[in-house]
Protein backbone atom coordinates (compact mmCIF):
# COMPACT_ATOMS: atom_id res chain seq x y z
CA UNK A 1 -2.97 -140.96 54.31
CA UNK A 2 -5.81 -138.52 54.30
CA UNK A 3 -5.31 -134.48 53.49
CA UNK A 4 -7.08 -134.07 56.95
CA UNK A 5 -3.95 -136.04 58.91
CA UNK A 6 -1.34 -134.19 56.51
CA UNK A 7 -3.02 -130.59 57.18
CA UNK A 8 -2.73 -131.46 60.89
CA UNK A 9 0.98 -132.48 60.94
CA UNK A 10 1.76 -129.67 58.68
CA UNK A 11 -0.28 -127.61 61.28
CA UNK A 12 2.04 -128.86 64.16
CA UNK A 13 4.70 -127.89 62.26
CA UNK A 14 3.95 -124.20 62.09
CA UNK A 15 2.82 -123.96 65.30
CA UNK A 16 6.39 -125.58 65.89
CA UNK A 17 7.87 -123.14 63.87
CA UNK A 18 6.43 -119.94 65.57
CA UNK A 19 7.83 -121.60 68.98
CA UNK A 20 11.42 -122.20 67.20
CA UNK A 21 11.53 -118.59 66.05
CA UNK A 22 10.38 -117.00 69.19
CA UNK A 23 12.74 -118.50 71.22
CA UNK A 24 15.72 -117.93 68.58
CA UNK A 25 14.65 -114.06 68.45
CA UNK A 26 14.68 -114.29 72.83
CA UNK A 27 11.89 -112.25 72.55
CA UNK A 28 10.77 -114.59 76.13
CA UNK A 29 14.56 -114.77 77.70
CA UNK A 30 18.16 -115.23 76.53
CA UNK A 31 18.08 -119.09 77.79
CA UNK A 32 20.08 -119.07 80.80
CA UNK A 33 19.98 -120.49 83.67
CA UNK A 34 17.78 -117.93 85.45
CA UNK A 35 15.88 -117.59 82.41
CA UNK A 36 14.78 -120.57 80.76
CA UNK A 37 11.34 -119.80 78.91
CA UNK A 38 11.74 -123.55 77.55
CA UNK A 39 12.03 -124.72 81.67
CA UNK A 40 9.00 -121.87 82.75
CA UNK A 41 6.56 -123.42 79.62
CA UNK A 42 6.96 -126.95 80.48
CA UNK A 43 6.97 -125.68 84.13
CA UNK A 44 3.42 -124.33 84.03
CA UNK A 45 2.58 -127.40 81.59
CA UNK A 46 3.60 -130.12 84.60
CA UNK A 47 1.88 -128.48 87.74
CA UNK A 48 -0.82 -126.47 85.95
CA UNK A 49 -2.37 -127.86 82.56
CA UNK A 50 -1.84 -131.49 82.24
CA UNK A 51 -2.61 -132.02 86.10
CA UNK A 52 -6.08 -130.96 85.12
CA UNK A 53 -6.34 -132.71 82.19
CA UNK A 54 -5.22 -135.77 84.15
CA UNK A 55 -7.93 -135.01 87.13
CA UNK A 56 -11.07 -134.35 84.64
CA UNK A 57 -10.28 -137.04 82.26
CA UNK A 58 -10.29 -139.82 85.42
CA UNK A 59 -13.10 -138.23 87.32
CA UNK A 60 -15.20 -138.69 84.20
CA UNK A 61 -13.87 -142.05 82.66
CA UNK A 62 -17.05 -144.32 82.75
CA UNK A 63 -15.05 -147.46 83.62
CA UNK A 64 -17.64 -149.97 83.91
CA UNK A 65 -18.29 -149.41 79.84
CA UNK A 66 -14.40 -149.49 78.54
CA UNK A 67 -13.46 -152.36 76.12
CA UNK A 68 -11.56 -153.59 78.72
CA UNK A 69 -10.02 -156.94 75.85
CA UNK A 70 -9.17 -153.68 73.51
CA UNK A 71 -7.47 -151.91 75.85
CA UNK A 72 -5.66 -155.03 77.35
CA UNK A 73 -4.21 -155.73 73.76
CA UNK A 74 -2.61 -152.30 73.61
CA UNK A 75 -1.41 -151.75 76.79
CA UNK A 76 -0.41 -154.42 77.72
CA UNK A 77 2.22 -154.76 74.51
CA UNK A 78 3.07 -150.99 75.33
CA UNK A 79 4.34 -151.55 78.74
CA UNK A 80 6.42 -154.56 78.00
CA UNK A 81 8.44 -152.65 75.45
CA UNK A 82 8.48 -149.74 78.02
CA UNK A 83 9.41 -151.78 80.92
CA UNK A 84 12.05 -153.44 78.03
CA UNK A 85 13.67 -150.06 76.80
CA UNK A 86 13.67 -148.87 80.44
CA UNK A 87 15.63 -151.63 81.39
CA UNK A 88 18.18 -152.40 78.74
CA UNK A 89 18.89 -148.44 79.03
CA UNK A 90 19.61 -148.81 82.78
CA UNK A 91 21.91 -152.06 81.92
CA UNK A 92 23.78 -150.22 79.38
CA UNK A 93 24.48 -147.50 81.60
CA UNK A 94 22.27 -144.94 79.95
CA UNK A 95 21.47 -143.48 83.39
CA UNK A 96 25.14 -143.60 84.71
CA UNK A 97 25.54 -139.16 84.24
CA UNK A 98 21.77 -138.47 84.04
CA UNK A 99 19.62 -141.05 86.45
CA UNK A 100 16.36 -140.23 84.64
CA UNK A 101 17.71 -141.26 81.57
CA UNK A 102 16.28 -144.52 80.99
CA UNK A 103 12.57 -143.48 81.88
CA UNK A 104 12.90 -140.25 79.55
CA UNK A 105 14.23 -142.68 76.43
CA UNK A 106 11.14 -145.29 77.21
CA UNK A 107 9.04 -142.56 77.34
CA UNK A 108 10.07 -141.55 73.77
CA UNK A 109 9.96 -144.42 72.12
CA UNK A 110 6.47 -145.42 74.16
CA UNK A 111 4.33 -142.27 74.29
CA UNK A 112 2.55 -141.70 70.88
CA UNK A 113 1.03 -137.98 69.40
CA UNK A 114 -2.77 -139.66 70.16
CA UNK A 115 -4.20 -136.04 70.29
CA UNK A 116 -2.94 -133.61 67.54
CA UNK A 117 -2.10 -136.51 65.16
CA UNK A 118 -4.43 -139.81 66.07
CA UNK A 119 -7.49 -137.84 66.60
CA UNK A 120 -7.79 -136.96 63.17
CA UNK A 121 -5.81 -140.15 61.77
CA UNK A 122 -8.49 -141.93 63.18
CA UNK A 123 -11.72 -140.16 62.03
CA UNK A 124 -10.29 -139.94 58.87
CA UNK A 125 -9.23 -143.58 58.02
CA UNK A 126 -11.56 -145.65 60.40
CA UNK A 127 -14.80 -143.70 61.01
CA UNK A 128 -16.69 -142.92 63.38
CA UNK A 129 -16.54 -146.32 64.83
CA UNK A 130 -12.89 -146.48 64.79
CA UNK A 131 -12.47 -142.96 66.48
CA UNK A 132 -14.82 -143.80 69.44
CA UNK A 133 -12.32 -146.80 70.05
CA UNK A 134 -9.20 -144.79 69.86
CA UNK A 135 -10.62 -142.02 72.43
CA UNK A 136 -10.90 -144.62 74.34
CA UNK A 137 -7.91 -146.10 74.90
CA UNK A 138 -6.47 -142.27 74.98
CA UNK A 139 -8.66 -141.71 78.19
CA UNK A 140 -6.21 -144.22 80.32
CA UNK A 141 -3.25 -143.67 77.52
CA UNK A 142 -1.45 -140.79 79.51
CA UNK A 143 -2.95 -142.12 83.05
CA UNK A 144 -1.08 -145.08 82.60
CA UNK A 145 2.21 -144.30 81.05
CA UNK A 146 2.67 -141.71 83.14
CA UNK A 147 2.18 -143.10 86.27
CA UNK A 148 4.30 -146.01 85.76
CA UNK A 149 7.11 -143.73 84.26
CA UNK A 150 7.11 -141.58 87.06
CA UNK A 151 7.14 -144.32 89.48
CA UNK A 152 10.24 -145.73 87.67
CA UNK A 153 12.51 -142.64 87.42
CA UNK A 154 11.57 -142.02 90.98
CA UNK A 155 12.91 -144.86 92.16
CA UNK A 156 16.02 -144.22 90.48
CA UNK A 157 16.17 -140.57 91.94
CA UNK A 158 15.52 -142.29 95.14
CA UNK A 159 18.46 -145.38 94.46
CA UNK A 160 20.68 -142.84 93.41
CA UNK A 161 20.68 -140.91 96.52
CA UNK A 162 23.69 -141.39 99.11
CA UNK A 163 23.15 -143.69 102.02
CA UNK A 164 19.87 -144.72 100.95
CA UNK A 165 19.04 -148.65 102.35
CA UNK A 166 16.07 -150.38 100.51
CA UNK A 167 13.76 -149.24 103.32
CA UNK A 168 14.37 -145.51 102.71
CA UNK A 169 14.91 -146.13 98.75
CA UNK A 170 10.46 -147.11 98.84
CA UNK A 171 9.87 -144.41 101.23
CA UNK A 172 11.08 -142.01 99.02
CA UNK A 173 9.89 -143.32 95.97
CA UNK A 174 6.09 -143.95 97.09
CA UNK A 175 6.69 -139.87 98.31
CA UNK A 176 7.97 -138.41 95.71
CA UNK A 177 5.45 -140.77 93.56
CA UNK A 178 2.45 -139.99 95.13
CA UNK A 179 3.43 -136.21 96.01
CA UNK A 180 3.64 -135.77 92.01
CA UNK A 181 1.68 -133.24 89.66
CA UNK A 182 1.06 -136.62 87.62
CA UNK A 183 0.85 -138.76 90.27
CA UNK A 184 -1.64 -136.85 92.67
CA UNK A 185 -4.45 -135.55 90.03
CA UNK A 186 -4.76 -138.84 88.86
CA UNK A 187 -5.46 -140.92 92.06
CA UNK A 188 -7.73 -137.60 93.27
CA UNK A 189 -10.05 -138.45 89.71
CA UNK A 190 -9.77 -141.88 90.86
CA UNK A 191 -11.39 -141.17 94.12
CA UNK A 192 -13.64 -138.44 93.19
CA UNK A 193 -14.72 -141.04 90.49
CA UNK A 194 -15.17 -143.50 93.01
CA UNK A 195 -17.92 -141.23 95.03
CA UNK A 196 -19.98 -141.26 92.01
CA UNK A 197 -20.54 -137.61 92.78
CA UNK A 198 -20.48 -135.23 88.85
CA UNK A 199 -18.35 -132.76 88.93
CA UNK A 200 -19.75 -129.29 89.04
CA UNK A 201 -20.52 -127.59 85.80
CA UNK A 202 -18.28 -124.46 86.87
CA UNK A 203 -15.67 -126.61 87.96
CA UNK A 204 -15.68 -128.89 84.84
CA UNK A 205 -15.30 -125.79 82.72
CA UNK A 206 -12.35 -124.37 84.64
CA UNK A 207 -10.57 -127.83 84.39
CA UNK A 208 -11.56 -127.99 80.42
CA UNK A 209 -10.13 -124.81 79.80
CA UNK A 210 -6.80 -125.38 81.91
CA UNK A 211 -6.53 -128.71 79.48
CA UNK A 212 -6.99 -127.57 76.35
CA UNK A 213 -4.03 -125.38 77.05
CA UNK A 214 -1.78 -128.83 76.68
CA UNK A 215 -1.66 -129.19 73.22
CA UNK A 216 -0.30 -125.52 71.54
CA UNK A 217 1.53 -125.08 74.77
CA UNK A 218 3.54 -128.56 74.05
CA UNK A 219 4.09 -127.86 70.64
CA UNK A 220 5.24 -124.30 71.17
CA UNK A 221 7.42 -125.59 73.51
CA UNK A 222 8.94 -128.34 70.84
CA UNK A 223 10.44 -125.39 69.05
CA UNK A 224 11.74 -123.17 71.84
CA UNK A 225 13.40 -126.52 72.77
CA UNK A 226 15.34 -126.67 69.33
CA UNK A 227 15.88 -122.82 69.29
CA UNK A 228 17.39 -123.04 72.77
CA UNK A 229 18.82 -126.31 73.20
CA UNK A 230 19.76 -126.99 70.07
CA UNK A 231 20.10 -130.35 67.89
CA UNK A 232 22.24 -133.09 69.83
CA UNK A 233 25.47 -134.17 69.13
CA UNK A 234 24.50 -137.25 68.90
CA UNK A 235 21.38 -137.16 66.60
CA UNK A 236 21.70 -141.07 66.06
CA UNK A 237 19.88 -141.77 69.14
CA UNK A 238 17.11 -139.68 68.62
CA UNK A 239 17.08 -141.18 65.08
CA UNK A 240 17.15 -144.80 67.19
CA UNK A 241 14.22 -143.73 69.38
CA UNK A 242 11.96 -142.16 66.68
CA UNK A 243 12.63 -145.92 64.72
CA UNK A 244 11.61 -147.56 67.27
CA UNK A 245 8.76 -145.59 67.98
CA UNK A 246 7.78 -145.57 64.60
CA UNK A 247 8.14 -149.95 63.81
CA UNK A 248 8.60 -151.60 67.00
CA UNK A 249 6.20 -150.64 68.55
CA UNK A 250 3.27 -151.18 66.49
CA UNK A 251 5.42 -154.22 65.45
CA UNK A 252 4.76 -155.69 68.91
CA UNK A 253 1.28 -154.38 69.55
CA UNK A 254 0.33 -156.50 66.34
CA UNK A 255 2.19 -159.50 66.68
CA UNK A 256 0.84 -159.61 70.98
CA UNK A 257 -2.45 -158.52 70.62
CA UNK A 258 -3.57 -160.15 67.46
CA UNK A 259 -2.08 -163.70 68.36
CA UNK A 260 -1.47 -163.15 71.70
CA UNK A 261 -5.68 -161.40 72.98
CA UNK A 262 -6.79 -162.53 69.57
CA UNK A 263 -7.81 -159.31 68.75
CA UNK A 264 -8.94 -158.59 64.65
CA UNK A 265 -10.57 -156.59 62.44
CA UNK A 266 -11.36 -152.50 63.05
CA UNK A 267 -10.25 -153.15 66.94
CA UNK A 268 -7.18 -154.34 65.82
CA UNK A 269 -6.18 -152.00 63.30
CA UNK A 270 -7.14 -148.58 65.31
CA UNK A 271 -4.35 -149.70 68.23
CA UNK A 272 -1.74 -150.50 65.63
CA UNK A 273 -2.42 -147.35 64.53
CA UNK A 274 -1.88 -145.63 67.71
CA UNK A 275 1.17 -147.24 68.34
CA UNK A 276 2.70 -146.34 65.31
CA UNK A 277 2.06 -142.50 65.53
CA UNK A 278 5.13 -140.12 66.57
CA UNK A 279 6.19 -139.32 69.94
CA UNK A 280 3.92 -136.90 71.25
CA UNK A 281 4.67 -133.99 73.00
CA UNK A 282 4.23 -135.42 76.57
CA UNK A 283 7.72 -137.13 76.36
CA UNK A 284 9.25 -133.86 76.82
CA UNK A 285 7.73 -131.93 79.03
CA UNK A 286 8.61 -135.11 80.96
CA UNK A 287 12.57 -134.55 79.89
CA UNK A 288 12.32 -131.37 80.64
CA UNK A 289 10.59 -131.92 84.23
CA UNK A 290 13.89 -134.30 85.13
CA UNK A 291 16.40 -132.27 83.24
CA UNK A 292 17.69 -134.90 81.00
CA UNK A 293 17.90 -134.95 77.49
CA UNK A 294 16.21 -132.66 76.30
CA UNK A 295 17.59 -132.10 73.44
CA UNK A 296 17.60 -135.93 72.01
CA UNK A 297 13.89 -136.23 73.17
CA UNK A 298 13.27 -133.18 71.09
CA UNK A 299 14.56 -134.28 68.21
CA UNK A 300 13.32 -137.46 68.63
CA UNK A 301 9.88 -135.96 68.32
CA UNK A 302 10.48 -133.84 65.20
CA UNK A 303 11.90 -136.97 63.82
CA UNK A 304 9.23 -139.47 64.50
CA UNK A 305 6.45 -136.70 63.02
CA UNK A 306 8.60 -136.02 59.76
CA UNK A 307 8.95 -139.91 59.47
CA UNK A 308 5.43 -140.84 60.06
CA UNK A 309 4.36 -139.31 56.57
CA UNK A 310 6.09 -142.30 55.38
CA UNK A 311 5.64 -144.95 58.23
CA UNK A 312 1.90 -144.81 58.42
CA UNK A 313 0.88 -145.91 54.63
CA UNK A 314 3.07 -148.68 55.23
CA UNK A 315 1.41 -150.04 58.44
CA UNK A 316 -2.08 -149.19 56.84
CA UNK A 317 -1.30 -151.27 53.95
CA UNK A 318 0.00 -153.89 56.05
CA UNK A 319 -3.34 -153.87 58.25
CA UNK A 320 -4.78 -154.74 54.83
CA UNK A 321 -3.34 -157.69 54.30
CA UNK A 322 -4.00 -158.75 57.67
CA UNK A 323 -8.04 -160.75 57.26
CA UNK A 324 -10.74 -159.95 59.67
């Protein structure tokens, strides 16, 4: 691994740090129930930052020009296993106290660090080349997940309602779906793309601004989540998730999209890559926006990003056995 991906994860870590120490001082709140700076961070996060970020990034996406066999070979691996985790939590009961909790654990194990982390992963081990590839398939990377995770838990905040028949259950859920600070920015870009109008230049920068707030706002908010909520009591499941995270999915975006799209070479090895970075930050603020396991999603994240030191030269070497 290059010093340029290890002075970035050690730079998450401090930022992580100051976030953890803040909140154990309370310099923001004591952490009850009418004041949660953990809840007001990932608050302003959901409905302010990342809906912008979501609403600039599809209003510009030139999607005539994507790699559309690339991106097929990662996402479509990625959503299996989410769909997968998502349902084998719900069978197991996972969601039996906390309805969300299936969606939250598939997010974990599914939504990878492709920002703070893959950027400079990929610049540094693949080039130039190889980052232009990986920003693509971060353009539709939280459009996608998202959307179908929200649609999910949704539907089982909608099932989970009293007297609810099937005809009420989809009402709900295409409501509450659509009505959605993930939901809503990201069919609005869709439509605004779709006009072929450009988006003003004063406009552009207020958007640009509001998203570059995502990043140190997430990670600040990873360590107010530890200082606050503490470790879990069960740390074994986060330990499960970040695993997972970590080898099975990159596991099964090699195995599918190599024999399965046929996909080799640099292509190939930047989405393996992807999948096997850490759970980004996303995965909470999408805990925290449902309430549900918090804690283990936290953890899960510190986890994965401690254990990817180790993970990644392993799938790198393996790429390199792998011919072009």
């Amino acid at each position: 691994m290059s010093w340029m991906v290890f002075y970035k994860l050690l730079a998450i870590f401090v930022v992580a740090a100051i976030g953890w120490f803040v909140g154990r001082m309370r310099w923001l709140g004591d952490g009850s129930e009418h004041s949660d700076p953990a809840r007001v961070l990932s608050s302003a996060a959901y409905y302010i930052f990342v809906p912008a970020l979501l609403f600039r990034t599809t209003a510009r996406v030139d999607f005539s020009s994507l790699p559309w066999l690339t991106l097929s070979a990662f996402f479509g691996p990625v959503l299996l296993l989410l769909v997968v985790v998502y349902a084998v939590q719900r069978t197991r009961g996972a969601g039996a106290a906390q309805v969300a909790a299936p969606s939250v654990q598939a997010i974990t194990v599914c939504f990878g660090n492709t920002l703070q982390i893959g950027v400079p992963l990929a610049a540094g081990v693949f080039g130039e080349t190889g980052l232009a590839i990986h920003i693509t398939v971060v353009s539709l990377h939280a459009l996608l997940l998202l959307t179908v995770l929200t649609l999910l838990v949704e539907l089982d905040l909608a099932r989970a309602q009293p007297g609810t028949g099937l005809a009420r259950t989809l009402a709900l859920t295409v409501r509450n779906t659509v009505i959605h600070p993930v939901v809503l920015p990201v069919m609005a870009g869709l439509l605004f793309n779709a006009s072929g109008l450009r988006l003003p230049a004063v406009l552009d920068e207020v958007l640009q601004l509001l998203g570059t707030a995502v990043v140190p706002l997430c990670l600040t908010l990873i360590g107010m989540s530890l200082a606050y909520y503490g470790w879990p009591s069960r740390w074994r499941g986060a330990l499960s998730l970040a695993l997972l995270k970590l080898f099975l999915l990159p596991a099964v975006v090699l195995l599918l999209a190599h024999w399965g799209f046929g996909l080799k070479g640099q292509p190939l090895a930047v989405i393996v890559m992807l999948a096997a970075l850490p759970t980004g930050s996303n995965a909470l603020i999408f805990a925290q926006r449902y309430r549900c396991l918090e804690a283990e999603t936290t953890a899960a994240t510190v986890i994965s990003t401690l254990l990817f030191v180790l993970s990644a030269p392993l799938w790198l070497a393996l790429l390199g056995l792998i011919p072009a």
